[in-house]
N, C-alpha and C. Protein backbone atom coordinates (compact mmCIF):
# COMPACT_ATOMS: atom_id res chain seq x y z
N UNK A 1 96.05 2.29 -62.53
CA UNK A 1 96.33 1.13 -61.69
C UNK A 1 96.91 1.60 -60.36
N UNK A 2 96.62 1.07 -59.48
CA UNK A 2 97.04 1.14 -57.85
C UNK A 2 98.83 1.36 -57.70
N UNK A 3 99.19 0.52 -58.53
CA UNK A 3 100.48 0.37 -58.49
C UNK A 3 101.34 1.24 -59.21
N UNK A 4 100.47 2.37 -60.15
CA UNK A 4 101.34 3.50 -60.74
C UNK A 4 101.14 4.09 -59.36
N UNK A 5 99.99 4.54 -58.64
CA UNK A 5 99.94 5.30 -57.38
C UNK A 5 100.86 5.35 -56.43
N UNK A 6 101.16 4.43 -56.60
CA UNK A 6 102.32 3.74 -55.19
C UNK A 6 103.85 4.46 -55.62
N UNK A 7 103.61 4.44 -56.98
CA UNK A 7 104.67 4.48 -57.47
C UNK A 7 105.27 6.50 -57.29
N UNK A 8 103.95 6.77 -57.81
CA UNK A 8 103.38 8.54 -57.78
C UNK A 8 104.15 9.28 -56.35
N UNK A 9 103.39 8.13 -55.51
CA UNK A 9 103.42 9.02 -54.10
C UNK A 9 104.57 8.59 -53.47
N UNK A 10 105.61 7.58 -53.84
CA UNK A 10 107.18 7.39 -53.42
C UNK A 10 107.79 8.54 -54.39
N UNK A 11 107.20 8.84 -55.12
CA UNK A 11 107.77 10.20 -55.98
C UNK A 11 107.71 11.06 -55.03
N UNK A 12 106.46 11.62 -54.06
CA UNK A 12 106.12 12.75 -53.95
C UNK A 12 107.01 12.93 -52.45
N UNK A 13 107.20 11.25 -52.09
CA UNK A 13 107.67 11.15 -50.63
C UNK A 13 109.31 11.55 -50.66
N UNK A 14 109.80 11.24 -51.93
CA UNK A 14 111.14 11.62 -52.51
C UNK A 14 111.29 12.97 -52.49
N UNK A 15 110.57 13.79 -52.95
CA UNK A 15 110.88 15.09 -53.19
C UNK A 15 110.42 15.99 -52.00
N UNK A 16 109.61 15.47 -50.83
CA UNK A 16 109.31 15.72 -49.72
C UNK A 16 110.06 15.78 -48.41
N UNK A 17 111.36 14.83 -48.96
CA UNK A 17 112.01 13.96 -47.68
C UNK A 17 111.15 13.32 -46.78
N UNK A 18 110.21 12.80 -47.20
CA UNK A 18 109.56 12.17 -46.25
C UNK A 18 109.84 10.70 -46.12
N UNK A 19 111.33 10.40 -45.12
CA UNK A 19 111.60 9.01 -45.69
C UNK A 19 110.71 7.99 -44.82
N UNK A 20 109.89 8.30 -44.39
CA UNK A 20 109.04 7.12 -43.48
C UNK A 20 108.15 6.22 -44.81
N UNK A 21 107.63 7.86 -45.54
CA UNK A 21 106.58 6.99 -46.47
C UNK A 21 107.21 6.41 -47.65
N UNK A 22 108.57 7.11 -48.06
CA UNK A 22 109.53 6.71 -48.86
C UNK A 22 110.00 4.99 -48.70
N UNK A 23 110.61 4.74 -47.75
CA UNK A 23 110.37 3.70 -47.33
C UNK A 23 109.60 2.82 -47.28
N UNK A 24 108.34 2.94 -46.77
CA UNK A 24 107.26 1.71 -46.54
C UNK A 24 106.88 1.87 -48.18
N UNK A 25 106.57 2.68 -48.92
CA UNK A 25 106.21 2.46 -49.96
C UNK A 25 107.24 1.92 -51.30
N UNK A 26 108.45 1.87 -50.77
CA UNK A 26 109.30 1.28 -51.47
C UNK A 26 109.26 -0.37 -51.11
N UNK A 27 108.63 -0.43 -49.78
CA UNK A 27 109.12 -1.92 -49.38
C UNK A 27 107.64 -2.60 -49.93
N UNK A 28 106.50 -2.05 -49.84
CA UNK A 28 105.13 -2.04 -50.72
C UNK A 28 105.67 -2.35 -52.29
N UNK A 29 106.25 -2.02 -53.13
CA UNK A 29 106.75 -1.99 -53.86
C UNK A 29 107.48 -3.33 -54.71
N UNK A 30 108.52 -3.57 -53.61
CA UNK A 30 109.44 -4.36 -53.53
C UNK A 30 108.36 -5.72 -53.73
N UNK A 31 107.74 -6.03 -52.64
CA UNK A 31 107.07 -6.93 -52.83
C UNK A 31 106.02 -7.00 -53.64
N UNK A 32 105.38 -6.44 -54.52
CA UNK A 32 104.60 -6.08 -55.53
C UNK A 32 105.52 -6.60 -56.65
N UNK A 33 106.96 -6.21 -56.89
CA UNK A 33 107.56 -6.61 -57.70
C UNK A 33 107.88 -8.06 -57.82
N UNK A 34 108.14 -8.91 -56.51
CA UNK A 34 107.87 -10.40 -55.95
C UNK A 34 107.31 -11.30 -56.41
N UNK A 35 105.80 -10.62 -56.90
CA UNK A 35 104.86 -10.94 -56.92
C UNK A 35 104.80 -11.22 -58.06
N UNK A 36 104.89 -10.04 -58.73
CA UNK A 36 105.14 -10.07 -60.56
C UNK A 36 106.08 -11.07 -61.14
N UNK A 37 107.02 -11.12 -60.23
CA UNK A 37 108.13 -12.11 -60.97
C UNK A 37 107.39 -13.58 -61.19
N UNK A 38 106.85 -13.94 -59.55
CA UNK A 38 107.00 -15.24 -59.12
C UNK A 38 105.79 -15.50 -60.24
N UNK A 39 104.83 -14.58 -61.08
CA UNK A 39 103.51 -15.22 -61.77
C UNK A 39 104.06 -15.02 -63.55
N UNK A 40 104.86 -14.17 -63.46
CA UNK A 40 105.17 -13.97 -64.82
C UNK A 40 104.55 -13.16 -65.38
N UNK A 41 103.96 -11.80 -64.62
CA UNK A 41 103.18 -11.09 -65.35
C UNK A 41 102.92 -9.90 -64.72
N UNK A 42 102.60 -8.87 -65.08
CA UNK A 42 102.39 -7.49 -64.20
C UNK A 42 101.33 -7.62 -62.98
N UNK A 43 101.60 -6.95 -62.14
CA UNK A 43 100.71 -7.33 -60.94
C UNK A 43 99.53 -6.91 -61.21
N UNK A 44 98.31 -7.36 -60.90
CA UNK A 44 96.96 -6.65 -60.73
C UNK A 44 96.80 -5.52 -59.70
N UNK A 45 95.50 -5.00 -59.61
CA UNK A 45 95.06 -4.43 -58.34
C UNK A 45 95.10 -5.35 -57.08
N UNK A 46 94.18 -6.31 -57.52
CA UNK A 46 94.26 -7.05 -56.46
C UNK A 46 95.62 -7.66 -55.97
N UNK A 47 96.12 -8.12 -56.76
CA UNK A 47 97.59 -8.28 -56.05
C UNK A 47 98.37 -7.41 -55.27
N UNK A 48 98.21 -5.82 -55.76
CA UNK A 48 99.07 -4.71 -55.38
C UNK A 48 97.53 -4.85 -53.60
N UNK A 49 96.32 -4.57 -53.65
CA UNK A 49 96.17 -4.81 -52.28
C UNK A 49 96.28 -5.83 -51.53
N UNK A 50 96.39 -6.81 -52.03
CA UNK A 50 96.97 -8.47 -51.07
C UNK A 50 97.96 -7.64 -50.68
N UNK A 51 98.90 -6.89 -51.18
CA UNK A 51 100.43 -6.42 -50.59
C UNK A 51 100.22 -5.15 -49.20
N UNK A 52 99.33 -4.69 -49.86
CA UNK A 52 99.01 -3.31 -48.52
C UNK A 52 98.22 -3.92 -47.43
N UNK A 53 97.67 -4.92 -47.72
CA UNK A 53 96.94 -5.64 -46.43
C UNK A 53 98.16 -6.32 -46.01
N UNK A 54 98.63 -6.87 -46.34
CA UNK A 54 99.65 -7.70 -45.36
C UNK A 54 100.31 -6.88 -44.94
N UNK A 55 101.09 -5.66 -45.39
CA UNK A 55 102.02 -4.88 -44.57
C UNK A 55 101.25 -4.27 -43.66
N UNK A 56 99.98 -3.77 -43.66
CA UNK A 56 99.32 -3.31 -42.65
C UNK A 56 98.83 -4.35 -41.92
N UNK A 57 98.53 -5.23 -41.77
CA UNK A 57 98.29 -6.70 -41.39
C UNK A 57 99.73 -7.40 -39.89
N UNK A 58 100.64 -7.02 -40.79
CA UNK A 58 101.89 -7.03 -40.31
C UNK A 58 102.60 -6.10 -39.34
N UNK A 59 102.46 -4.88 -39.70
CA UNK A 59 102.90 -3.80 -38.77
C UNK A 59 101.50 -3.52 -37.91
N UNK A 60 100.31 -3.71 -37.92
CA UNK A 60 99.83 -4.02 -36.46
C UNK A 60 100.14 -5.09 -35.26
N UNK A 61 100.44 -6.01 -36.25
CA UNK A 61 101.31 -7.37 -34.99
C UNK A 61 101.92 -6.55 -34.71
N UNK A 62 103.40 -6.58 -35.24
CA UNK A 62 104.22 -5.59 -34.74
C UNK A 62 104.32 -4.75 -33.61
N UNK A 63 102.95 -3.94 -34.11
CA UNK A 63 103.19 -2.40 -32.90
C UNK A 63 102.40 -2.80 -31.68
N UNK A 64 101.78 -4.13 -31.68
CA UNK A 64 100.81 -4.87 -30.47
C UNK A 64 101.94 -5.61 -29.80
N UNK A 65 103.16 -6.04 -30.15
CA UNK A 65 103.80 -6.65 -29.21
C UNK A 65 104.93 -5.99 -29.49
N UNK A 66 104.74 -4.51 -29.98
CA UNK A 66 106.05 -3.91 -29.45
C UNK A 66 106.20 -3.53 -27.97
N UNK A 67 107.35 -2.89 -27.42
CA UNK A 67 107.29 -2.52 -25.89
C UNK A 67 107.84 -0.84 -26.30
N UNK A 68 108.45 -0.53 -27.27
CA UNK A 68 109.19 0.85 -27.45
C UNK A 68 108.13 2.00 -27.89
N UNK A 69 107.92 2.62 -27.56
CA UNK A 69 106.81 4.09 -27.77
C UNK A 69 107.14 4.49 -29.20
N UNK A 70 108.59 4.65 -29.58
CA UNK A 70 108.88 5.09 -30.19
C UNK A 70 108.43 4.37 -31.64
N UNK A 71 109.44 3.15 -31.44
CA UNK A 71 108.87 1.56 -32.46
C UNK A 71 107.35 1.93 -32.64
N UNK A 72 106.09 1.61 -31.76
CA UNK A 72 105.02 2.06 -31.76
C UNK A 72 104.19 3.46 -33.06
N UNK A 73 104.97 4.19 -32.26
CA UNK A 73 104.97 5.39 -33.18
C UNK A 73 104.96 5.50 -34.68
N UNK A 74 106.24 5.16 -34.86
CA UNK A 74 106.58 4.93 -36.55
C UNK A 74 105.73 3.66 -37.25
N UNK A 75 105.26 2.55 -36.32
CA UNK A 75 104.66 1.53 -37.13
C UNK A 75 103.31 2.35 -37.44
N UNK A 76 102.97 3.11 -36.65
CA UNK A 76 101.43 3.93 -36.42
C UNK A 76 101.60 4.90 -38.06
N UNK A 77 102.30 5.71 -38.27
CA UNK A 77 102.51 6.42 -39.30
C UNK A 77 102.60 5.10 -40.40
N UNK A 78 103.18 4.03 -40.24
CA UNK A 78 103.80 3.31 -41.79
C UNK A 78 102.03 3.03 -42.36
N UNK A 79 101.79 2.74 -40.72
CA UNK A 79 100.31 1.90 -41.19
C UNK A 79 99.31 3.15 -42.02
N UNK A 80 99.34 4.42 -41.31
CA UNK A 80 98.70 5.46 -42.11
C UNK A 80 99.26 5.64 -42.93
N UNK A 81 99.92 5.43 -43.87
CA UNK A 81 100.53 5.73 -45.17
C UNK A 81 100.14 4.47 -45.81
N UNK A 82 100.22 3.22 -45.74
CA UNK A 82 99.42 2.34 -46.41
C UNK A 82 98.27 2.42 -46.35
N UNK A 83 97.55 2.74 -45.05
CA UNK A 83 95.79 2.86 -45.01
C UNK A 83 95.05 3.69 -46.54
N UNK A 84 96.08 4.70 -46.65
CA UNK A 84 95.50 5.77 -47.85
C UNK A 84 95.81 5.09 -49.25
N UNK A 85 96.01 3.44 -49.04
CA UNK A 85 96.18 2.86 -50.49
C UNK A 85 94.80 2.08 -50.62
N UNK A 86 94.39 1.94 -49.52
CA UNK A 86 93.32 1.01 -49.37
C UNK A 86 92.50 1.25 -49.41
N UNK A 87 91.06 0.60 -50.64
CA UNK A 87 89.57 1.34 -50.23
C UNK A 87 88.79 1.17 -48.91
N UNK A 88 88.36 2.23 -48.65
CA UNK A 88 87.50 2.39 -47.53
C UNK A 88 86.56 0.88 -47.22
N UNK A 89 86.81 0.49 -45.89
CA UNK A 89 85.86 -0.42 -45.70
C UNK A 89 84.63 -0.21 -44.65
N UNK A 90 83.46 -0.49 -44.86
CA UNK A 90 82.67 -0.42 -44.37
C UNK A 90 82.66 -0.72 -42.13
N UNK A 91 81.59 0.14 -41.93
CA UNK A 91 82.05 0.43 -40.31
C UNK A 91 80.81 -0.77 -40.63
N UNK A 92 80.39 -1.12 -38.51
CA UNK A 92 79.68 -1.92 -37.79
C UNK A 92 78.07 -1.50 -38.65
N UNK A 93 77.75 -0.49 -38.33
CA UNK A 93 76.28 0.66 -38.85
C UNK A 93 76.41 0.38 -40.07
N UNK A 94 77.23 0.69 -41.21
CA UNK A 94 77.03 0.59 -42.57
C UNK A 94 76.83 -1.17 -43.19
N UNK A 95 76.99 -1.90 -42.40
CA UNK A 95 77.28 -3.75 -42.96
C UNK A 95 76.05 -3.49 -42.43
N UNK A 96 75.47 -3.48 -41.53
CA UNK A 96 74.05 -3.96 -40.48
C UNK A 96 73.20 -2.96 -41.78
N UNK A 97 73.11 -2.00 -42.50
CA UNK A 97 72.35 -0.92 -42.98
C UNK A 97 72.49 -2.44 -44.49
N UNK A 98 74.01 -2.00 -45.10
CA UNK A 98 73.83 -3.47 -46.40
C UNK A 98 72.62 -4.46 -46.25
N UNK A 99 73.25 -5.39 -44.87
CA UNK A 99 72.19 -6.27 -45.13
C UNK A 99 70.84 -6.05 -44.92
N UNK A 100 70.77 -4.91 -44.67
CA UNK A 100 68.67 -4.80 -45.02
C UNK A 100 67.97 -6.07 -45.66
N UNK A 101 68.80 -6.69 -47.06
CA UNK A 101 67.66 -7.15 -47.61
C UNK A 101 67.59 -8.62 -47.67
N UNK A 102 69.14 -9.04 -46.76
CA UNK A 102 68.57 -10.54 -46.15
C UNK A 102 68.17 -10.81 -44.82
N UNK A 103 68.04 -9.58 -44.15
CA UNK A 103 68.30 -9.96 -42.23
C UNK A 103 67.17 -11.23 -42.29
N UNK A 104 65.96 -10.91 -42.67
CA UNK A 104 65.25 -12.27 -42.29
C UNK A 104 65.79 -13.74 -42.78
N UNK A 105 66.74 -13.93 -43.45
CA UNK A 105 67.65 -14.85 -43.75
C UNK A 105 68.88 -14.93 -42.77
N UNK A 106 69.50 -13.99 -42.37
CA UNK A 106 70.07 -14.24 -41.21
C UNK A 106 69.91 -14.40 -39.94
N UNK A 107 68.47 -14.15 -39.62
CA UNK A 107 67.61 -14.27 -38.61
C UNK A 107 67.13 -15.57 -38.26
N UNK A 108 66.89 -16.31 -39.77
CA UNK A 108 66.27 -17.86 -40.25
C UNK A 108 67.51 -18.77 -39.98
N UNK A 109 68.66 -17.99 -39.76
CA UNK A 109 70.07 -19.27 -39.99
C UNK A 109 69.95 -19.84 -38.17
N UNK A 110 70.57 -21.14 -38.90
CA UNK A 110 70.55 -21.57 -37.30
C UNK A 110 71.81 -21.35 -36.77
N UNK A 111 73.04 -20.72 -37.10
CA UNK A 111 73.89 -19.90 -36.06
C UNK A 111 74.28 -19.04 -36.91
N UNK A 112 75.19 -18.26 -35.95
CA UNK A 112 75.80 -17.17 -36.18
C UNK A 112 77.02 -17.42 -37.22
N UNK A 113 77.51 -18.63 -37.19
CA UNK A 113 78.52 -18.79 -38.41
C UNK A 113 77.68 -19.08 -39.44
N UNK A 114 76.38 -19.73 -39.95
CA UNK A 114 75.82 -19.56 -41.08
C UNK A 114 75.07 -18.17 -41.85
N UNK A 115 74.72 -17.39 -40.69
CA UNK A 115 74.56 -16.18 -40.41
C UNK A 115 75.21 -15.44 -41.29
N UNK A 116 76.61 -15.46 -40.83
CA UNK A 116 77.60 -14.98 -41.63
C UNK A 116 77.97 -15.59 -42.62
N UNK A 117 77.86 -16.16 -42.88
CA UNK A 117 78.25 -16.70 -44.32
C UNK A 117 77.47 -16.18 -45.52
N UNK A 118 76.36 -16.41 -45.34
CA UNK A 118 74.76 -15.13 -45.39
C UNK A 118 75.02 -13.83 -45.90
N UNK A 119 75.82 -13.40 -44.80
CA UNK A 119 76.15 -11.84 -44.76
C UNK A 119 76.72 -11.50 -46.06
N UNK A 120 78.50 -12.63 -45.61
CA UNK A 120 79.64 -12.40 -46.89
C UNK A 120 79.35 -12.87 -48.27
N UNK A 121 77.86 -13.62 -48.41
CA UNK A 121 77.89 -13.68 -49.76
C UNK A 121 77.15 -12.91 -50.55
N UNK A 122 75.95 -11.95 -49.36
CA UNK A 122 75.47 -10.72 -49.84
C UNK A 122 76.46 -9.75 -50.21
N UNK A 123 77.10 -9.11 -49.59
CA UNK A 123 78.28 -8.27 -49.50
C UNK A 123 78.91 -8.43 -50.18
N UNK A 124 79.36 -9.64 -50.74
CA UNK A 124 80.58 -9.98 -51.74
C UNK A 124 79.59 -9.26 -52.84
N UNK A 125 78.30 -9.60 -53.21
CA UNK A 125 77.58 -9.38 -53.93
C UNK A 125 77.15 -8.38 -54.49
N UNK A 126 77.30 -7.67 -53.63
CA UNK A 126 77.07 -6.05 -53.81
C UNK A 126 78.28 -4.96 -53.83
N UNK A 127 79.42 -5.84 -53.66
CA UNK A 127 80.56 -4.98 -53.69
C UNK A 127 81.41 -4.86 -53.09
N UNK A 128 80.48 -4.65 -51.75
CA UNK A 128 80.95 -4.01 -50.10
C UNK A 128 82.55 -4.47 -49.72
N UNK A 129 83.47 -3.16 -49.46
CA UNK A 129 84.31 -3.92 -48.83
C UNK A 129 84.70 -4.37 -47.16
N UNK A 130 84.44 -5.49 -46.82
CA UNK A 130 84.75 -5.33 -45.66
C UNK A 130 85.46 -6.12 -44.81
N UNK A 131 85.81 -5.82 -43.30
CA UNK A 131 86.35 -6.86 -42.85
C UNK A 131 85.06 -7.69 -41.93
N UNK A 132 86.07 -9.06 -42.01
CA UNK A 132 85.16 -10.28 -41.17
C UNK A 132 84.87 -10.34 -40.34
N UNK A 133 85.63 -9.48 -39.01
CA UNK A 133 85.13 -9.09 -37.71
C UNK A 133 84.07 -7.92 -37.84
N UNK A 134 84.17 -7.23 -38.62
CA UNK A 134 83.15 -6.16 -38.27
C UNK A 134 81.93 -6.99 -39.25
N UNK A 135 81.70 -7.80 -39.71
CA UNK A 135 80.76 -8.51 -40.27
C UNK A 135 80.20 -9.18 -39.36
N UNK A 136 81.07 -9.74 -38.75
CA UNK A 136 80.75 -11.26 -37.95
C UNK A 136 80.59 -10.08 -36.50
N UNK A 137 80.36 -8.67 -36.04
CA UNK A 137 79.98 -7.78 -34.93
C UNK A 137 78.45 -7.53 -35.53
N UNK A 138 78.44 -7.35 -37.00
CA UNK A 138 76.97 -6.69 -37.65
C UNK A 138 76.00 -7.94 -37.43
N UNK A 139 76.64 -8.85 -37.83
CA UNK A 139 75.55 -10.40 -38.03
C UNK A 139 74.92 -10.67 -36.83
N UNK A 140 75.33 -10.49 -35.47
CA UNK A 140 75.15 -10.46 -34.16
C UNK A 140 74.37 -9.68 -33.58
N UNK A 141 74.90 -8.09 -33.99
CA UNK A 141 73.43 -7.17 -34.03
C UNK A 141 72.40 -7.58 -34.62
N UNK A 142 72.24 -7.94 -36.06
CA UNK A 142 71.07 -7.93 -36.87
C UNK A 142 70.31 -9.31 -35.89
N UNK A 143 71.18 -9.87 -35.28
CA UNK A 143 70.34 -11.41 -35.02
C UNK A 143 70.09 -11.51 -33.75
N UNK A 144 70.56 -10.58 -33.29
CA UNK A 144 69.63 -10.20 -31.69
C UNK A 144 68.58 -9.73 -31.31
């Protein structure tokens, strides 16, 4: 489970002194534990990544309306230390390559928001993880 991992690598960040990742992965943690309480039950995967997306979700606001280099800096590291919890999501090239096998269905939609909708229910379909902007960048290519 995701959440022994988390657990692994605040070990490894412990015995490292590495208190940046020590930290964010304790506060990853913390709220994972939140989570568990508020349902009455051990967290899932998916729950433990609802938690790494929002802190990474979060500390990009953050470091976009920070003004300190420094502040900047450390949100930049917290976010790479959660990034390595998260599966890989698909780039612009790899979503446009997925949908190979509806483009003439997204081609047939009469906009670009049905388009996409198209896209995310292929994708959901096949696995793919991705985000909605780089979907809703691919759907635009394929339909140009």
């Amino acid at each position: 489970m995701l959440i022994d991992e988390i657990r692994k690598r605040r070990t490894e960040a412990l015995k490292n002194r590495d208190s940046l990742a020590k930290e964010v992965l304790g506060v990853a943690l913390g709220e994972i534990d939140t989570i568990a309480a508020r349902h009455g039950r051990d967290a899932t995967d998916e729950d433990v990544l609802g938690v790494v997306r929002k802190l990474v979700k979060s500390n990009e606001e953050t470091r976009a309306a920070a003004t300190d280099e420094a502040q900047k800096e450390t949100l930049t590291r917290e976010i790479a230390v959660l990034a390595t919890l998260l599966p890989k999501t698909l780039d612009v090239a790899e979503v446009v390559e997925a949908l190979a096998p509806v483009r003439d269905a997204l081609r047939a939609a009469a906009n670009d928001g049905q388009a996409t909708g198209v896209a995310m229910k292929h994708l959901k379909t096949v696995g793919a993880v991705v985000d909605g902007k780089v979907v809703s960048a691919a759907v635009k290519q394929v339909r140009a």
